[in-house]
Protein backbone atom coordinates (compact mmCIF):
# COMPACT_ATOMS: atom_id res chain seq x y z
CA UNK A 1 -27.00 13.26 12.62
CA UNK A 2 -28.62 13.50 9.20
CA UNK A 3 -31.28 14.69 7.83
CA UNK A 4 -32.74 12.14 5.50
CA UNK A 5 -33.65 14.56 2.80
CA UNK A 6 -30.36 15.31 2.68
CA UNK A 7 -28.74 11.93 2.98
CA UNK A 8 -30.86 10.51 0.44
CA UNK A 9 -29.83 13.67 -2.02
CA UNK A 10 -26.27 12.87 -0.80
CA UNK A 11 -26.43 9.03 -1.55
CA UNK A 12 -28.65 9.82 -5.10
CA UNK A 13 -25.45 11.93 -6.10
CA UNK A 14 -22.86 9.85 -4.79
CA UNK A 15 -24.17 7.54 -7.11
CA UNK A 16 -23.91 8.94 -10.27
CA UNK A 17 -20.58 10.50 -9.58
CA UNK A 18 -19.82 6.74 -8.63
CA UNK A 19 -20.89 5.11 -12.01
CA UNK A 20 -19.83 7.86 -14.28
CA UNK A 21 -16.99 6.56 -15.82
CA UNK A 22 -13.80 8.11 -14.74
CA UNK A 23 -9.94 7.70 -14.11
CA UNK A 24 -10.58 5.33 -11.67
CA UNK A 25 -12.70 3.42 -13.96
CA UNK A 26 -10.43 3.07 -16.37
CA UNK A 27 -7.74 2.24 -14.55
CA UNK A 28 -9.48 -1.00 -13.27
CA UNK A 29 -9.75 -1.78 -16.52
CA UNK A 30 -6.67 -1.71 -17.49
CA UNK A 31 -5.33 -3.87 -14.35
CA UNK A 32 -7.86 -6.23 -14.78
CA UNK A 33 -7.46 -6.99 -18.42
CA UNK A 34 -3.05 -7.45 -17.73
CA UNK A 35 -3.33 -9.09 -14.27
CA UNK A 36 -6.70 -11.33 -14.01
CA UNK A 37 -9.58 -10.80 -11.82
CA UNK A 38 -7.53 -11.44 -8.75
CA UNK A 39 -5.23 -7.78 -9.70
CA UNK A 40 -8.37 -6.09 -10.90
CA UNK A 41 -10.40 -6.65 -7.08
CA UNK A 42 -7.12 -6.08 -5.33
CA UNK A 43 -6.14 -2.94 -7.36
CA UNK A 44 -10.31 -1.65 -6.65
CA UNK A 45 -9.69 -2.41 -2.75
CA UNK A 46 -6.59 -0.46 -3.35
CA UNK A 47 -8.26 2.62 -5.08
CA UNK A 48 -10.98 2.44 -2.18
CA UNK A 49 -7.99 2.78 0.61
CA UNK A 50 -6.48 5.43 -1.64
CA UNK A 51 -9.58 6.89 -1.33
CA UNK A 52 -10.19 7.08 2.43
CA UNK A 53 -6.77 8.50 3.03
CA UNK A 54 -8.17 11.38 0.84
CA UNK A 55 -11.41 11.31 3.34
CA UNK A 56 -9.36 11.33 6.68
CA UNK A 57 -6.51 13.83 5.27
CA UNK A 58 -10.04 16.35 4.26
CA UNK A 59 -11.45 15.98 8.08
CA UNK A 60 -8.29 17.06 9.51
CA UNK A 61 -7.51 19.75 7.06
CA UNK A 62 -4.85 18.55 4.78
CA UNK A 63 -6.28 18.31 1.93
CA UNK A 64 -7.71 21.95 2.30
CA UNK A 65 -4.09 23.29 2.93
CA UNK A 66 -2.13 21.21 0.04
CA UNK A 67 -5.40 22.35 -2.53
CA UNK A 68 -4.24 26.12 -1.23
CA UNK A 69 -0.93 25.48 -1.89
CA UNK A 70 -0.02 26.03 -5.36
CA UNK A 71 3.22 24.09 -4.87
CA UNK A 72 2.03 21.43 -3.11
CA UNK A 73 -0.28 20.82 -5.59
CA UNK A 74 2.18 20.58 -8.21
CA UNK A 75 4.32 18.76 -6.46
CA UNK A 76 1.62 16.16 -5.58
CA UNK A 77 0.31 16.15 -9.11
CA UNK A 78 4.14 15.44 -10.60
CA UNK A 79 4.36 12.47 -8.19
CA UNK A 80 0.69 10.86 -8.99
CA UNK A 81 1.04 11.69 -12.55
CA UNK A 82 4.61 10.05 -13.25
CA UNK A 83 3.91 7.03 -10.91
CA UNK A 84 1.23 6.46 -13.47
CA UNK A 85 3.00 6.54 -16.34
CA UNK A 86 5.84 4.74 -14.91
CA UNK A 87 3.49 1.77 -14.40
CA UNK A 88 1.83 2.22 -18.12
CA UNK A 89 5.40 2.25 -19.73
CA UNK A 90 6.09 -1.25 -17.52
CA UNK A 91 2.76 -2.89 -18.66
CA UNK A 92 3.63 -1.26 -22.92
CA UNK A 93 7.30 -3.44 -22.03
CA UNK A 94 6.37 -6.56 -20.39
CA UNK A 95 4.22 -7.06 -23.52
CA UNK A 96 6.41 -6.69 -25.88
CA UNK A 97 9.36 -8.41 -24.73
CA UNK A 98 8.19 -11.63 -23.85
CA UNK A 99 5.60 -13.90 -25.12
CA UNK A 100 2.04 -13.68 -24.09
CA UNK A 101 1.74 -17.00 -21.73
CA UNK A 102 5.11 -15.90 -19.91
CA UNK A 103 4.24 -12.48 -19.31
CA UNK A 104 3.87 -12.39 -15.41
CA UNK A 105 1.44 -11.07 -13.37
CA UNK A 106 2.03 -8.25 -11.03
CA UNK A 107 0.05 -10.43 -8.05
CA UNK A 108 -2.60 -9.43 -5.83
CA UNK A 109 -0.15 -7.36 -2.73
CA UNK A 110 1.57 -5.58 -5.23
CA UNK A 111 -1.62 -4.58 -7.39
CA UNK A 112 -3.16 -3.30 -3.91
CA UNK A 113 -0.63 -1.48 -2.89
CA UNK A 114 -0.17 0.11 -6.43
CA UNK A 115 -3.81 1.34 -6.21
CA UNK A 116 -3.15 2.85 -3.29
CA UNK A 117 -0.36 4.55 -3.89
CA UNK A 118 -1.72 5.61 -7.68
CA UNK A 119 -5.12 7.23 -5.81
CA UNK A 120 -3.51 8.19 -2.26
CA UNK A 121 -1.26 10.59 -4.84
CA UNK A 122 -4.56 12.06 -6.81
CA UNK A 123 -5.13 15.67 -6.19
CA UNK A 124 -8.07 15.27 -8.23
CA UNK A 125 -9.08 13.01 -5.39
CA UNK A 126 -8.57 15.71 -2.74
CA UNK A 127 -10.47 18.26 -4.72
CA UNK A 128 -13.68 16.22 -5.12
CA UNK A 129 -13.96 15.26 -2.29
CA UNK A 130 -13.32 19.22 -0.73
CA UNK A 131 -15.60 20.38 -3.52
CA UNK A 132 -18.29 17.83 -3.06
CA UNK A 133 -18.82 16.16 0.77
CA UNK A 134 -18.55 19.84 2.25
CA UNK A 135 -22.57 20.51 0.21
CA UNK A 136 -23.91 18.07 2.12
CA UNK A 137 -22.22 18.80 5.60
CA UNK A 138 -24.31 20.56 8.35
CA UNK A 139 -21.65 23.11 9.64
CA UNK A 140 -23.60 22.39 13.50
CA UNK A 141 -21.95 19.47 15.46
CA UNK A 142 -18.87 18.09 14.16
CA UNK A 143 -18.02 18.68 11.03
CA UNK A 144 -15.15 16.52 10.95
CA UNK A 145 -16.85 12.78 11.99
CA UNK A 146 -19.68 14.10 9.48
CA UNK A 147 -17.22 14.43 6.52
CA UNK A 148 -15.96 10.85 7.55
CA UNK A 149 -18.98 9.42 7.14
CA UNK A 150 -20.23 11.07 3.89
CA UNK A 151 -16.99 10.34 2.65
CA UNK A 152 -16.71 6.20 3.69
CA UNK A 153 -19.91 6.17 1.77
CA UNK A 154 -18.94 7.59 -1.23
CA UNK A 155 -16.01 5.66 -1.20
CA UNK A 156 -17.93 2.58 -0.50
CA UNK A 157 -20.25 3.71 -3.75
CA UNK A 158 -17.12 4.33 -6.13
CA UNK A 159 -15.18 0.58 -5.03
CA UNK A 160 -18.90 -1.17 -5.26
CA UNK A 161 -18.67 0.00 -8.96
CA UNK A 162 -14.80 -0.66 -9.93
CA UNK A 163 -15.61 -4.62 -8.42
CA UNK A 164 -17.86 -4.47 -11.06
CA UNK A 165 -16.25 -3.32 -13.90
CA UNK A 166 -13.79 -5.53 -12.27
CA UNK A 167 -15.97 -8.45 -12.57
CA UNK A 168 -17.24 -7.66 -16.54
CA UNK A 169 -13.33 -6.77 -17.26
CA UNK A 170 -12.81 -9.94 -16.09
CA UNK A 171 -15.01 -11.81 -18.40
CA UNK A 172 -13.63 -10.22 -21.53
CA UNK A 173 -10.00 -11.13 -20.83
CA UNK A 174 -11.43 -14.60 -20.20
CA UNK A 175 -12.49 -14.14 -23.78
CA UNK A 176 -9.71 -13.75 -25.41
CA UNK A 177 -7.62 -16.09 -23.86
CA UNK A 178 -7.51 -18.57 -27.02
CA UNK A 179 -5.94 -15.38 -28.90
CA UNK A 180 -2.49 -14.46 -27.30
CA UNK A 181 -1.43 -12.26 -30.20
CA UNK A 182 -4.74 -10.20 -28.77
CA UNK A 183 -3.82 -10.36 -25.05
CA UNK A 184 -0.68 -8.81 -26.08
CA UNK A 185 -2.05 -5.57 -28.08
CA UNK A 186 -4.54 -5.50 -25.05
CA UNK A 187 -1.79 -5.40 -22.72
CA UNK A 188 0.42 -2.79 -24.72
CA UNK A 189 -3.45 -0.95 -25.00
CA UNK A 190 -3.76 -1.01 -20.86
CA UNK A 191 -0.02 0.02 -20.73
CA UNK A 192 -1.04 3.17 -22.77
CA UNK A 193 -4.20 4.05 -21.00
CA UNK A 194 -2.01 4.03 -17.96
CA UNK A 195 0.24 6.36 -19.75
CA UNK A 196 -2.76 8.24 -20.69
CA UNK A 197 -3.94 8.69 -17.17
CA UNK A 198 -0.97 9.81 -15.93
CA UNK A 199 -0.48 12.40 -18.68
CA UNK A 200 -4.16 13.77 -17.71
CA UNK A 201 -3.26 14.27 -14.27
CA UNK A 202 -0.01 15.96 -15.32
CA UNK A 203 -2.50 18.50 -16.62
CA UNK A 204 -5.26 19.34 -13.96
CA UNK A 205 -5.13 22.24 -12.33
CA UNK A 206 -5.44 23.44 -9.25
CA UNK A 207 -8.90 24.50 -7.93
CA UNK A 208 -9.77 27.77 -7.25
């Protein structure tokens, strides 16, 4: 189905794209350093699923039509974007209104479907994967189940690398758990890289 010249060029790329250090990266950073270890490898199984909605949605067209839809886009965009910042300004709150030990976690369901939601509303998402699978697609057969596969695999790459960063995000929290006053300002810090995120999506535009 695949040349491997080509696979191998596709999985070599996949990579790097996978452990450059984007959004995504950051955003399982943030989760894992407010909600444990347990949030931060739900929330990455989340982003994965997220992911492979983009995947499906860019076989069967979708994605093409809402990228050549300039309202669509936006309207996509709005959504992702304040859902973001929505969940930064609840993270900035819950740590500064109560104290550090009684801040609660979000819990694992919730932090999965969060992810899911936060990268199943991505444009950004959509584009790449338009912008990027489509190189490495022989236009002979079907190009549909091809752009599956390519695209499971790439997902596959990106949530390898967020469990991780999961995993070493993990670790530092662990760190400063003998320093509450810290947790907090890391919290309100995670709350405002949230923020951050969603502000950045507010701003992408629409590719051309």
């Amino acid at each position: 189905m695949f040349e491997l010249q080509t696979l191998l060029l596709f999985l070599a790329a996949a990579m790097v794209v996978a452990i450059t250090p984007g959004p995504g990266i950051f955003y399982i950073v943030a989760r894992t350093l407010v909600g444990g270890r347990t949030e931060g490898l739900a929330s990455s199984v989340g982003l994965g699923l997220g992911g492979l909605v983009h995947v499906l949605a860019g076989a069967v067209g979708i994605s093409a039509l809402i990228m050549a839809s300039a309202e669509a886009f936006a309207l996509l965009k709005i959504v992702g974007a304040f859902y973001l910042i929505w969940l930064g300004l609840k993270m900035w709150r819950q740590a500064r209104i109560a104290e550090p030990a009684e801040i609660r976690t979000t819990g694992a369901r919730r932090a999965l479907r969060e992810g899911i939601v936060v990268e199943a509303l991505n444009p950004k998402t959509a584009a790449f994967f338009l912008a990027f699978i489509p190189q490495f697609v022989d236009t002979t057969g079907s190009v549909a189940v091809r752009f599956v596969i390519l695209g499971t695999i790439s997902v596959a790459l990106n949530t390898s690398v967020d469990l991780i960063v999961t995993h070493w995000a993990s670790k530092a929290r662990a760190g400063l758990a003998e320093r509450p006053a810290l947790i907090a300002k890391t919290r309100q810090a995670s709350g405002a890289v949230m923020c951050g995120l969603g502000a950045a999506l507010l701003a992408a535009r629409r590719a051309t």
